[in-house]
C-alpha atoms as a PDB file:
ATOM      1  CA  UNK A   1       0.000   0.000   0.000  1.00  0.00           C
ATOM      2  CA  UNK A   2       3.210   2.416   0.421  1.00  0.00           C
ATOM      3  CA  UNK A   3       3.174   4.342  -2.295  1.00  0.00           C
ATOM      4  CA  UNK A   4       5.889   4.615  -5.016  1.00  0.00           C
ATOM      5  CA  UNK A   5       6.290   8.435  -6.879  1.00  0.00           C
ATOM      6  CA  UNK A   6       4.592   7.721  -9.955  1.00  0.00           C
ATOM      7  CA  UNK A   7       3.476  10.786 -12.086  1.00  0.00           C
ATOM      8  CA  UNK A   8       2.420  12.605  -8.657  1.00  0.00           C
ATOM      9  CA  UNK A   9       0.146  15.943 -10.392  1.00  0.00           C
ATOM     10  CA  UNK A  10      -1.678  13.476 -12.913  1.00  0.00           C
ATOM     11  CA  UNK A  11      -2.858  11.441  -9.797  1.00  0.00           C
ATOM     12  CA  UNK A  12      -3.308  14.509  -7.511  1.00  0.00           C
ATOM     13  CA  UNK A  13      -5.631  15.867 -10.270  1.00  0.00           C
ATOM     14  CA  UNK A  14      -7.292  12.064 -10.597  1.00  0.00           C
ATOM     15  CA  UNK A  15      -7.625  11.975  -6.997  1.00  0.00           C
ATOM     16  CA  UNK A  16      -9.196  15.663  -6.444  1.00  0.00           C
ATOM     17  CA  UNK A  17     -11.405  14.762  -9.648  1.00  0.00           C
ATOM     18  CA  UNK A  18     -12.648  11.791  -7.955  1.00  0.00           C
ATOM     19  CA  UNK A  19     -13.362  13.774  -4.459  1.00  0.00           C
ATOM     20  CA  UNK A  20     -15.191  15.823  -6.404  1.00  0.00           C
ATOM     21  CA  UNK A  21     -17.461  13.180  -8.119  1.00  0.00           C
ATOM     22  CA  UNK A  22     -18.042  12.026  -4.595  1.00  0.00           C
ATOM     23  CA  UNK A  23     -19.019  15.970  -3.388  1.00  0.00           C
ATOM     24  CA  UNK A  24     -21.650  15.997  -6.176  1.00  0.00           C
ATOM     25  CA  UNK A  25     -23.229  12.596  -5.945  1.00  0.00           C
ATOM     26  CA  UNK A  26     -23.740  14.125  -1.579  1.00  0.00           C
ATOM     27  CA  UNK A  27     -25.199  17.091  -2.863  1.00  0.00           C
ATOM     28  CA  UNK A  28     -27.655  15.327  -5.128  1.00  0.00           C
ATOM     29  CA  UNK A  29     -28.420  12.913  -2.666  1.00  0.00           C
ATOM     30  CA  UNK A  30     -28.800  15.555   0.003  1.00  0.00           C
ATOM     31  CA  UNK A  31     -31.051  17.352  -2.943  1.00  0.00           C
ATOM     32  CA  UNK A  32     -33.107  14.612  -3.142  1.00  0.00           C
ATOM     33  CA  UNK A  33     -33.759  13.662   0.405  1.00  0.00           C
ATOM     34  CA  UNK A  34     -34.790  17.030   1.272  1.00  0.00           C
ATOM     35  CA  UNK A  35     -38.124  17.334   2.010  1.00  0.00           C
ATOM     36  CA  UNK A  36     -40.388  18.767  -0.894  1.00  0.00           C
ATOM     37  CA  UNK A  37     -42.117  22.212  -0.019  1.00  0.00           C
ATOM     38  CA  UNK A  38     -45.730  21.733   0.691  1.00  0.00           C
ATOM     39  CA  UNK A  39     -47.771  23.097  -2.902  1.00  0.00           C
ATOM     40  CA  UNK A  40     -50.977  23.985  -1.010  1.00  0.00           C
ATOM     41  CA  UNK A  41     -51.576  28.127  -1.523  1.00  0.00           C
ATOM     42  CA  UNK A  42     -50.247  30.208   2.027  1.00  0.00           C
ATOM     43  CA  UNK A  43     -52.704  31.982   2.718  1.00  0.00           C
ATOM     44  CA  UNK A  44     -51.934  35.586   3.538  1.00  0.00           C
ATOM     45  CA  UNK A  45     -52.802  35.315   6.666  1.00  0.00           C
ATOM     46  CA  UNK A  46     -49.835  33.508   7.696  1.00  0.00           C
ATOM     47  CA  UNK A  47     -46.682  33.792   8.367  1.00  0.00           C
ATOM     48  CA  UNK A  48     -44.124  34.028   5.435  1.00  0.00           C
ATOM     49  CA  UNK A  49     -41.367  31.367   5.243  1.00  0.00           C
ATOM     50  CA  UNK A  50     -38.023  32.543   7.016  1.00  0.00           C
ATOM     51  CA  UNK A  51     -35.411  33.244   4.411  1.00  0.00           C
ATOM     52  CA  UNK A  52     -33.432  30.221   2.568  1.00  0.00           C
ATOM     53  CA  UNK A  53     -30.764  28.847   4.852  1.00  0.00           C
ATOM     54  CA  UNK A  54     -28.213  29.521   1.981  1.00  0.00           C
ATOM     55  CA  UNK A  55     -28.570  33.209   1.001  1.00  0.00           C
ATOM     56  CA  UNK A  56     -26.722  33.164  -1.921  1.00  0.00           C
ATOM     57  CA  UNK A  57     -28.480  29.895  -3.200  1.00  0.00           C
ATOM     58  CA  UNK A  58     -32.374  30.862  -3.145  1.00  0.00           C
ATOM     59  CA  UNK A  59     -33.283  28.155  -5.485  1.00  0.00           C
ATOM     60  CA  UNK A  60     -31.720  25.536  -2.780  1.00  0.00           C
ATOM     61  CA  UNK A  61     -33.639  24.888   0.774  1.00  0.00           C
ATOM     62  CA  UNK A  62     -30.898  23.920   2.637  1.00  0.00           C
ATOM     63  CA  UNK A  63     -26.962  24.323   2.867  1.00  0.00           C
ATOM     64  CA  UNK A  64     -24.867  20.895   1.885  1.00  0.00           C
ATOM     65  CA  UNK A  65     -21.654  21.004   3.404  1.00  0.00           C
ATOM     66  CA  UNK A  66     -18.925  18.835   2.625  1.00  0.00           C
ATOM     67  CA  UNK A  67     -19.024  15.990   5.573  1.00  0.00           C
ATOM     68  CA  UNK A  68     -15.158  16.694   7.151  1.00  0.00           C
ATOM     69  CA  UNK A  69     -14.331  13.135   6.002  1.00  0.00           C
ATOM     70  CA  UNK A  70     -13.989  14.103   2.403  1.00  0.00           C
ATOM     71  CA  UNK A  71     -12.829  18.071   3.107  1.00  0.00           C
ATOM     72  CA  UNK A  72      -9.651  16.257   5.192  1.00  0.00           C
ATOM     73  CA  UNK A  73      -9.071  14.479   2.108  1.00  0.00           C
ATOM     74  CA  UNK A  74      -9.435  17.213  -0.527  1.00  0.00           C
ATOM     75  CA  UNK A  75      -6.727  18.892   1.990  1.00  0.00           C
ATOM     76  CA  UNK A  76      -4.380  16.157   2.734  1.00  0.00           C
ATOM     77  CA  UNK A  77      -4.018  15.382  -1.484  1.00  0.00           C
ATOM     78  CA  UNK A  78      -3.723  19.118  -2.208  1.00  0.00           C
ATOM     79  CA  UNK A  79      -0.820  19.394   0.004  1.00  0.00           C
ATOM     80  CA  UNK A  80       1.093  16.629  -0.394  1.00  0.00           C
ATOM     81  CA  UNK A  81       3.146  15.292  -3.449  1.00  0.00           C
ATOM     82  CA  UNK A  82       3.127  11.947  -2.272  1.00  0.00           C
ATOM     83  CA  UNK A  83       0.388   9.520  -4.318  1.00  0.00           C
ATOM     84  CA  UNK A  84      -1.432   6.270  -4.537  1.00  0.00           C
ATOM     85  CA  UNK A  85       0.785   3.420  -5.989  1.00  0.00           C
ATOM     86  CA  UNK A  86      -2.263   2.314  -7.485  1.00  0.00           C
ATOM     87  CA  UNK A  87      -2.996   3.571 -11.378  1.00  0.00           C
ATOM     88  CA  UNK A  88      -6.462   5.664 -12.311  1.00  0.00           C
ATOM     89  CA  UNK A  89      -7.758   2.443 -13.898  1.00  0.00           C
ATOM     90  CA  UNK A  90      -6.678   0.245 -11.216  1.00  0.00           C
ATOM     91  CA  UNK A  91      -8.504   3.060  -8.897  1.00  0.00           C
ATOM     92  CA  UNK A  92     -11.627   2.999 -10.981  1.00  0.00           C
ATOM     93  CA  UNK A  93     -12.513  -0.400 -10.717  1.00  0.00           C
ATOM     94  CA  UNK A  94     -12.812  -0.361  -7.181  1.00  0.00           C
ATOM     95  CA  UNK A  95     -14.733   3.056  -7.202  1.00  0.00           C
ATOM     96  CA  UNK A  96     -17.611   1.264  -9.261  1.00  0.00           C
ATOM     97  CA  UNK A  97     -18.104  -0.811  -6.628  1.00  0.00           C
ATOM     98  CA  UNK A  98     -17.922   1.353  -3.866  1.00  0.00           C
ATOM     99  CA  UNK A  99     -20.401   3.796  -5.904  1.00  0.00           C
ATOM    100  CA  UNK A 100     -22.679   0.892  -5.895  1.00  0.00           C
ATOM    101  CA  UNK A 101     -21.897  -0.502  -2.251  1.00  0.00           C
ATOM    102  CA  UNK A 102     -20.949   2.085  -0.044  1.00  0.00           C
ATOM    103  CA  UNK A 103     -21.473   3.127   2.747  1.00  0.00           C
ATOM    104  CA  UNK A 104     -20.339  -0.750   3.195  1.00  0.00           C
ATOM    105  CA  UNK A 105     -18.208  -2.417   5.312  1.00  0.00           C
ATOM    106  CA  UNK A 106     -14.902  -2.441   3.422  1.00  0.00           C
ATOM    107  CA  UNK A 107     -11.434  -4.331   4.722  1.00  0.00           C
ATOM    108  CA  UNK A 108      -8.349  -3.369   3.378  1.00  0.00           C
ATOM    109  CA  UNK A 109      -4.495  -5.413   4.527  1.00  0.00           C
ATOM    110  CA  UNK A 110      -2.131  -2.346   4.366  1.00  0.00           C
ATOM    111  CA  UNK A 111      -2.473   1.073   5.704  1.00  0.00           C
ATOM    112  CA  UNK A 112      -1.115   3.787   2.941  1.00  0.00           C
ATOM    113  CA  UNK A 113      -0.758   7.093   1.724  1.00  0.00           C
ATOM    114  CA  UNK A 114      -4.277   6.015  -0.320  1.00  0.00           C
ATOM    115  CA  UNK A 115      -5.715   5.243   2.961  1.00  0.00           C
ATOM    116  CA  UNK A 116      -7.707   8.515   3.700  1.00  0.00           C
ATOM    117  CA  UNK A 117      -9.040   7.988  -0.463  1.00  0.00           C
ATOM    118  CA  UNK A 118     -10.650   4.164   0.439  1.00  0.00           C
ATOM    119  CA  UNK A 119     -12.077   6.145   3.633  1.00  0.00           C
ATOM    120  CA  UNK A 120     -13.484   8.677   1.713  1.00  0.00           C
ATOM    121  CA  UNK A 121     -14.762   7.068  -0.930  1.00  0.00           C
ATOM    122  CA  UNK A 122     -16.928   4.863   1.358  1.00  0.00           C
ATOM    123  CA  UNK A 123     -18.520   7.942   3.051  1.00  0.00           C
ATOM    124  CA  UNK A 124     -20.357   6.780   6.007  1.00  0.00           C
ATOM    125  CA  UNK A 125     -19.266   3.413   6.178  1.00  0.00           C
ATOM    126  CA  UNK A 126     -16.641   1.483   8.092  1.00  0.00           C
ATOM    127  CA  UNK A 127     -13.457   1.123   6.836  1.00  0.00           C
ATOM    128  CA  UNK A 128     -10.393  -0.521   8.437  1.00  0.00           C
ATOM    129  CA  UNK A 129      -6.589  -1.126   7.387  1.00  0.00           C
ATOM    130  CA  UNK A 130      -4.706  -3.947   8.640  1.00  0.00           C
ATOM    131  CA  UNK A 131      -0.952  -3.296   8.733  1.00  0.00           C
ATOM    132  CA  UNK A 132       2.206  -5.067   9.444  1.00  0.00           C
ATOM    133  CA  UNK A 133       4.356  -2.256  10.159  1.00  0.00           C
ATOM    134  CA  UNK A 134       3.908  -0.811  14.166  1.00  0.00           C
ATOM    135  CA  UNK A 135       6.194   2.396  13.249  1.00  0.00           C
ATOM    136  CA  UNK A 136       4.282   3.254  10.504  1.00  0.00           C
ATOM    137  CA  UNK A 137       0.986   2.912  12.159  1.00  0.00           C
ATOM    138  CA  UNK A 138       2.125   5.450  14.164  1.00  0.00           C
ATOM    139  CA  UNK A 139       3.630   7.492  11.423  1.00  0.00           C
ATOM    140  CA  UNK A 140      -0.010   6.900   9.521  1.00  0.00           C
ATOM    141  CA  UNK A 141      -1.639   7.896  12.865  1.00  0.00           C
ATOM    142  CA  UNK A 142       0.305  10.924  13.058  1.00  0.00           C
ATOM    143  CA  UNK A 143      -1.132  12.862   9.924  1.00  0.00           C
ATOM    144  CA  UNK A 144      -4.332  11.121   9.904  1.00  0.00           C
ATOM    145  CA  UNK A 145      -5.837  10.219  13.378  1.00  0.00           C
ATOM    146  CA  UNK A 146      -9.330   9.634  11.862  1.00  0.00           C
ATOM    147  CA  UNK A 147      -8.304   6.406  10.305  1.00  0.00           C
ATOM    148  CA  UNK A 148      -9.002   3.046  11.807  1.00  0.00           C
ATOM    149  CA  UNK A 149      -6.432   0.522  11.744  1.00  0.00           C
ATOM    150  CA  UNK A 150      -4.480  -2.021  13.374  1.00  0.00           C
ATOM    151  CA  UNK A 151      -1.111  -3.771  13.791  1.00  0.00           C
ATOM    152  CA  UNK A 152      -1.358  -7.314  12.501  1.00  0.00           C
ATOM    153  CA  UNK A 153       1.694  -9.886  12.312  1.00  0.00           C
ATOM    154  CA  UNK A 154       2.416 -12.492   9.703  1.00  0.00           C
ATOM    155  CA  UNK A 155       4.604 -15.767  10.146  1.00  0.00           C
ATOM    156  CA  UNK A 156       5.242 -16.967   6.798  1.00  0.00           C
ATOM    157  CA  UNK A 157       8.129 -15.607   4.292  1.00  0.00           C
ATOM    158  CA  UNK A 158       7.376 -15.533   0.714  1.00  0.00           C
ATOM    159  CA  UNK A 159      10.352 -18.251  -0.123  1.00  0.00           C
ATOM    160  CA  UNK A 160       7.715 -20.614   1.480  1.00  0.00           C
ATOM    161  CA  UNK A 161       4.786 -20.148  -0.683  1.00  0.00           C
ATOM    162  CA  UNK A 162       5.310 -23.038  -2.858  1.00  0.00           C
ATOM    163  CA  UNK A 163       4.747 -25.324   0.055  1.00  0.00           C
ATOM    164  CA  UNK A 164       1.732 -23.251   1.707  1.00  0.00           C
ATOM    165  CA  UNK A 165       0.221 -23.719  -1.685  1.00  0.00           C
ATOM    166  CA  UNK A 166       0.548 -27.243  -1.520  1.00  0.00           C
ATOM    167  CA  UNK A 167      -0.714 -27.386   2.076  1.00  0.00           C
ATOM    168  CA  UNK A 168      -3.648 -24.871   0.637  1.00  0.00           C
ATOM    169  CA  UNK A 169      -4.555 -27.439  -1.966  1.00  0.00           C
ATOM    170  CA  UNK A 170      -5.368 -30.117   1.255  1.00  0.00           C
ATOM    171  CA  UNK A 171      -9.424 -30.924   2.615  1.00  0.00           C
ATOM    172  CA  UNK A 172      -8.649 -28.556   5.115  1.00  0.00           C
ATOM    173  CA  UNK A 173      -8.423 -25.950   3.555  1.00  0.00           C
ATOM    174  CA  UNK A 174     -11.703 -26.324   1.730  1.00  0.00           C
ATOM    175  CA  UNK A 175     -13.906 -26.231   4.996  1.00  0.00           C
ATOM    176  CA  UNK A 176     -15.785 -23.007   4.781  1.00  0.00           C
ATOM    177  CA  UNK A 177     -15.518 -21.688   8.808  1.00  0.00           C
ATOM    178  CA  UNK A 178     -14.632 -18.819  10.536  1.00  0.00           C
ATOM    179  CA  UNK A 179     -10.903 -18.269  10.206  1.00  0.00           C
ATOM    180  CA  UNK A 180     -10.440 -18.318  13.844  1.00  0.00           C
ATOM    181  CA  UNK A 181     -11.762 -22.091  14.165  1.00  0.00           C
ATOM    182  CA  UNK A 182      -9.905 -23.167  10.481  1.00  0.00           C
ATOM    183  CA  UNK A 183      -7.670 -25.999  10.963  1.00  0.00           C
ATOM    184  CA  UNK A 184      -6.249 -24.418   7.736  1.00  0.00           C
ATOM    185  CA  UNK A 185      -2.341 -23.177   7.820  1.00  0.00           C
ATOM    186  CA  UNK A 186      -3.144 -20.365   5.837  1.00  0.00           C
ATOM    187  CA  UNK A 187      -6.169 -19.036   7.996  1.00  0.00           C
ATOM    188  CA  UNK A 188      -4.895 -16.001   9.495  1.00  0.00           C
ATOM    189  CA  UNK A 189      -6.136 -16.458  13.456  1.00  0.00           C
ATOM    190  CA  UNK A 190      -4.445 -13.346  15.050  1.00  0.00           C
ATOM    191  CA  UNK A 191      -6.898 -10.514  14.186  1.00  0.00           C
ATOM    192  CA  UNK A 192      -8.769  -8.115  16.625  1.00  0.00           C
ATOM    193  CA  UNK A 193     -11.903 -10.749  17.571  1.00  0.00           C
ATOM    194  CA  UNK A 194     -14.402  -7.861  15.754  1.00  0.00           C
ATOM    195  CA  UNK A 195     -12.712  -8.545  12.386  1.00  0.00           C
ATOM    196  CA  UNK A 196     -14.008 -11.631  12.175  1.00  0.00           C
ATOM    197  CA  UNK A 197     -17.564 -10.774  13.121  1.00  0.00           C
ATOM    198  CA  UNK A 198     -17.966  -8.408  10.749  1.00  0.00           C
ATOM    199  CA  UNK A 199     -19.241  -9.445   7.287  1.00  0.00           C
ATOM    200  CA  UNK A 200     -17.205  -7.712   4.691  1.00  0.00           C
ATOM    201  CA  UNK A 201     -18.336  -6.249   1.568  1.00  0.00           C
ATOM    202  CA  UNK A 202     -15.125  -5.433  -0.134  1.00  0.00           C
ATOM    203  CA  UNK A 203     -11.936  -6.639   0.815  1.00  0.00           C
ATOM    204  CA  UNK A 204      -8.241  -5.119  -0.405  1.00  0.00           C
ATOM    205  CA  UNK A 205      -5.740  -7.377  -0.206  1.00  0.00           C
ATOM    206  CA  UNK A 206      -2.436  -4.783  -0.838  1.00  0.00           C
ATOM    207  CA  UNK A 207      -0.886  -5.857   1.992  1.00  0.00           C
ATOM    208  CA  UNK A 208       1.480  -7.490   3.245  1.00  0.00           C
ATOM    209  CA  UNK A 209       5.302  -6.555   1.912  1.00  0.00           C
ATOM    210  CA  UNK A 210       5.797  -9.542  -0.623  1.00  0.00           C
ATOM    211  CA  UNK A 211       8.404  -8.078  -2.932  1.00  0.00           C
ATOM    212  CA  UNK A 212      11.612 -10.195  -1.550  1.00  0.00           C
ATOM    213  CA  UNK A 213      11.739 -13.493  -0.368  1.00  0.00           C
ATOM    214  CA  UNK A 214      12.370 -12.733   3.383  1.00  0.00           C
ATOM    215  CA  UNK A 215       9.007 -10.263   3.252  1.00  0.00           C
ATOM    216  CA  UNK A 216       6.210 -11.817   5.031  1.00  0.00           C
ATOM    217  CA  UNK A 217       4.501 -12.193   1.570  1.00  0.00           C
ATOM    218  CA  UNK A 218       0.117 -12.453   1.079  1.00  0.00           C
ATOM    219  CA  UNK A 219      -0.301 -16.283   0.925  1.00  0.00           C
ATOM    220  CA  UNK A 220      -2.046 -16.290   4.204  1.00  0.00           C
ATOM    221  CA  UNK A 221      -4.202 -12.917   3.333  1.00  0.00           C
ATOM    222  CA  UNK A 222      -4.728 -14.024  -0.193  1.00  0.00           C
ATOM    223  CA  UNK A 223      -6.464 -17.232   1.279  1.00  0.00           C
ATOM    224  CA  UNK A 224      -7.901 -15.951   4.375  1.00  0.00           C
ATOM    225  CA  UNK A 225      -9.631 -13.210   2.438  1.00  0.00           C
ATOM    226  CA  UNK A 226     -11.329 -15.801   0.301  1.00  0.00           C
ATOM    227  CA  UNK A 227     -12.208 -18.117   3.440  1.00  0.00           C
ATOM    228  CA  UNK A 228     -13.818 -14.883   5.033  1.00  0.00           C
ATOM    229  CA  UNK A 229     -16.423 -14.207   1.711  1.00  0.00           C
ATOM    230  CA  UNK A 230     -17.260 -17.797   1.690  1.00  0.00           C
ATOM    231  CA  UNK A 231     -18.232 -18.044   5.312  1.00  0.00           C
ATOM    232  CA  UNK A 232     -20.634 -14.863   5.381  1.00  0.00           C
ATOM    233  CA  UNK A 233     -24.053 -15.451   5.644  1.00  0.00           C
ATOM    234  CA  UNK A 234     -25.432 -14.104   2.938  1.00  0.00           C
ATOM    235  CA  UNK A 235     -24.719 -12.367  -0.244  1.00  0.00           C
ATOM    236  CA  UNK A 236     -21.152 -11.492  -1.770  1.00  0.00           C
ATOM    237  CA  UNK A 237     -18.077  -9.617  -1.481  1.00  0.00           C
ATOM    238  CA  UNK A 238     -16.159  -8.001  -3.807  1.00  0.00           C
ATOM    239  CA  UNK A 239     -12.104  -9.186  -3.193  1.00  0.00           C
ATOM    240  CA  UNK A 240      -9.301  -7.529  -4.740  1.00  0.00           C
ATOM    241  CA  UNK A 241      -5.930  -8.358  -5.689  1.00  0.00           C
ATOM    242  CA  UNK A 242      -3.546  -6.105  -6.429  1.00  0.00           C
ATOM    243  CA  UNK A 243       0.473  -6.499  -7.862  1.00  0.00           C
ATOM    244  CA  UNK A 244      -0.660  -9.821  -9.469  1.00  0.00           C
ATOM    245  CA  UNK A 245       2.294  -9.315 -11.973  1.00  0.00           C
ATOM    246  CA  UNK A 246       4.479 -10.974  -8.962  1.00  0.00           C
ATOM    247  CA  UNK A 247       3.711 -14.586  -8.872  1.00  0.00           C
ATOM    248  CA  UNK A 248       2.693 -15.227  -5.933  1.00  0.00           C
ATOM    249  CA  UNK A 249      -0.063 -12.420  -6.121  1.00  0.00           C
ATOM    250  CA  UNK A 250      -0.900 -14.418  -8.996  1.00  0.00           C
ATOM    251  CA  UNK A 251      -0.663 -18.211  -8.528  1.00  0.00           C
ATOM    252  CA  UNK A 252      -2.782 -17.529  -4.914  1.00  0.00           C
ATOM    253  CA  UNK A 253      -5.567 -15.508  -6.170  1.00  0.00           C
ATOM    254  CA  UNK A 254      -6.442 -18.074  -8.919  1.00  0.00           C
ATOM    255  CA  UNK A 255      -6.024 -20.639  -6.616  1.00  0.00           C
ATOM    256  CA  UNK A 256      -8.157 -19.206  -3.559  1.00  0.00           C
ATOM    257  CA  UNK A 257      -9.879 -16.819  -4.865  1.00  0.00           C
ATOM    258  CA  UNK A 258     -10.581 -18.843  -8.196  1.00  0.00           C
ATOM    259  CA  UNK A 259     -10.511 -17.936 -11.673  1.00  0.00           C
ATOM    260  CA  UNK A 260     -14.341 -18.437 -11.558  1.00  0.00           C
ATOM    261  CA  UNK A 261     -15.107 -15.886  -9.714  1.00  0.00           C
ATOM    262  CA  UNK A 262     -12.904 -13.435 -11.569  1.00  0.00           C
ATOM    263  CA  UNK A 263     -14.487 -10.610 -13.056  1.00  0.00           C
ATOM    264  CA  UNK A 264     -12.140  -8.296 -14.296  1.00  0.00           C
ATOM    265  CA  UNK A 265      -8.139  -7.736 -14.695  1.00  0.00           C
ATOM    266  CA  UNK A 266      -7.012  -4.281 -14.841  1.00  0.00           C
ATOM    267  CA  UNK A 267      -3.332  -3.196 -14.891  1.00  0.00           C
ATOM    268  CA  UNK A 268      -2.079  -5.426 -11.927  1.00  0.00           C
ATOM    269  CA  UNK A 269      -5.340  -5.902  -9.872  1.00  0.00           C
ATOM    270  CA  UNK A 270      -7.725  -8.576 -10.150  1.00  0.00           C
ATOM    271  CA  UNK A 271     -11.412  -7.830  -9.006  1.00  0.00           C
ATOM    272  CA  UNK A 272     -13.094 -11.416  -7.981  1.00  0.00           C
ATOM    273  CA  UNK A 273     -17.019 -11.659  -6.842  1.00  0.00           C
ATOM    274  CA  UNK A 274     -17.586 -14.169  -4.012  1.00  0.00           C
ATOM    275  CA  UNK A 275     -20.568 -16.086  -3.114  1.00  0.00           C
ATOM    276  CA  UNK A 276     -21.552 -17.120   0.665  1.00  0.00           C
ATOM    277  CA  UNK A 277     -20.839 -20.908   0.345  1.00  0.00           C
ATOM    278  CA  UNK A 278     -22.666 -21.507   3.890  1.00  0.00           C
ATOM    279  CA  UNK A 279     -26.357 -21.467   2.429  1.00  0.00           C
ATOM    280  CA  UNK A 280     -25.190 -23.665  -0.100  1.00  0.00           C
ATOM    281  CA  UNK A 281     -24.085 -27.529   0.946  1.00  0.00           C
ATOM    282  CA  UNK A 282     -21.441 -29.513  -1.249  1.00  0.00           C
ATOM    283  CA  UNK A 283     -20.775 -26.094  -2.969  1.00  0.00           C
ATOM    284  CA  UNK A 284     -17.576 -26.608  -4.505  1.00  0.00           C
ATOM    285  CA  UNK A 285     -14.752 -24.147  -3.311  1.00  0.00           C
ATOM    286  CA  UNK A 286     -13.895 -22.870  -6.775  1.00  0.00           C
ATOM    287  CA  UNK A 287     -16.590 -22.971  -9.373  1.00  0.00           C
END
């Protein structure tokens, strides 16, 4: 999720242009909600209506200020030169969903300088980053207090993923459970306890460090993200990969995530639809 200097105005103005999407689609909504003026004649009897809250907008009943959510984030991108690692169309796939979803519950492994943009963009709904790193929680923390996240470790090392795949391909590992109770290797166990009682409608997986053999690598959050869609109890979540140009990113995400539940490559993230397998007996993991 730590972001790499990649063409930093281009995304600033991406980033601001999607903020400002997100400012329009409150206003309408706010527009829309409002409650209609009654069309019955006043008669003259009584007592005029008090002036329009918003002076200089007559035409508009009330004032729609931007919630401080998205005006912290308008601020933070303005005055920083440090962006997103991931692309505008790598970005955009993930903002469909959120247009569609949020505010949704929406679980992302990493905590980044995109962060406060994933917050935003689900307005209203809960968002939480699980990170690896304790200093740079604390770094995070620093600038952005508002954020909710939480220091998570990870035993594996990415030089052992060929043999956690072969331990992923075992029956264990297809028993659709809560993580927690999985008698599953890869089943990530050490989470705050309210992680796993939350049903997640989008889940990130950006996290953890997996470029160099000795990092901690995503096997485990690859498969435990996968585990966690299957075992809600209704409905589906949205799961996304991204660097799946590295081949673990790759090899794990078609493997746990499945190829059949893939729904769309763009750049290097994969967006994959899960079904609840719990209302659904003998459901094959993979389609």
């Amino acid at each position: 999720m730590r972001s790499k200097n990649q063409s930093p105005i281009n995304i600033k103005i991406i980033i601001l242009g999607l903020f400002f999407l997100l400012f329009l689609l409150v206003i309408a909504w706010s527009s829309f909600s409002s409650p209609r003026p009654n069309s019955s004649p006043i008669a003259e009897n009584e007592p005029k209506p008090s002036a329009a809250a918003c002076p200089s907008l007559p035409l508009t009943p009330t004032c729609t200020k931007l919630p401080p959510s998205l005006a912290n984030a308008l601020v933070h991108y303005v005055t920083t030169n440090i962006t997103p690692q991931q692309t505008l169309k790598e970005i955009s796939v993930s903002l469909r969903v959120l247009e569609k979803k949020s505010p949704c519950n929406f679980l992302v492994f990493g905590l980044g300088h995109d962060s406060l943009m994933w917050t935003s963009l689900n307005h209203g709904g809960r968002t939480v980053f699980l990170e690896e790193d304790k200093a740079w929680i604390e770094q995070i923390r620093e600038k952005l207090p508002t954020l909710e996240s939480y220091h998570v470790t990870y035993d594996t090392r990415v030089h052992q993923a060929d043999g956690l795949m072969e331990t992923g391909m075992g029956d264990e590992c297809k028993v659709i459970s809560d993580p927690r109770f999985s008698k599953c290797q890869l089943a990530l166990k050490g989470f705050p306890g309210d992680i796993y009682d939350v049903e997640w409608d989008l889940i990130m997986v950006d996290a953890p460090t997996g470029y160099h053999d000795e990092a901690p690598g995503r096997m485990n959050a690859i498969y435990t993200a996968g585990l966690m869609a299957r075992n809600r109890e209704n409905g589906v979540t949205d799961v996304f990969v991204h660097d799946v140009d590295r081949v673990v990113e790759d090899k794990f995400s078609k493997a746990f995530l499945c190829e059949g539940y893939m729904t769309e490559q763009e750049g290097r993230l994969r967006h994959f639809i899960i079904p609840t397998h719990r209302t659904s007996s003998g459901k094959p993991f993979c389609p």
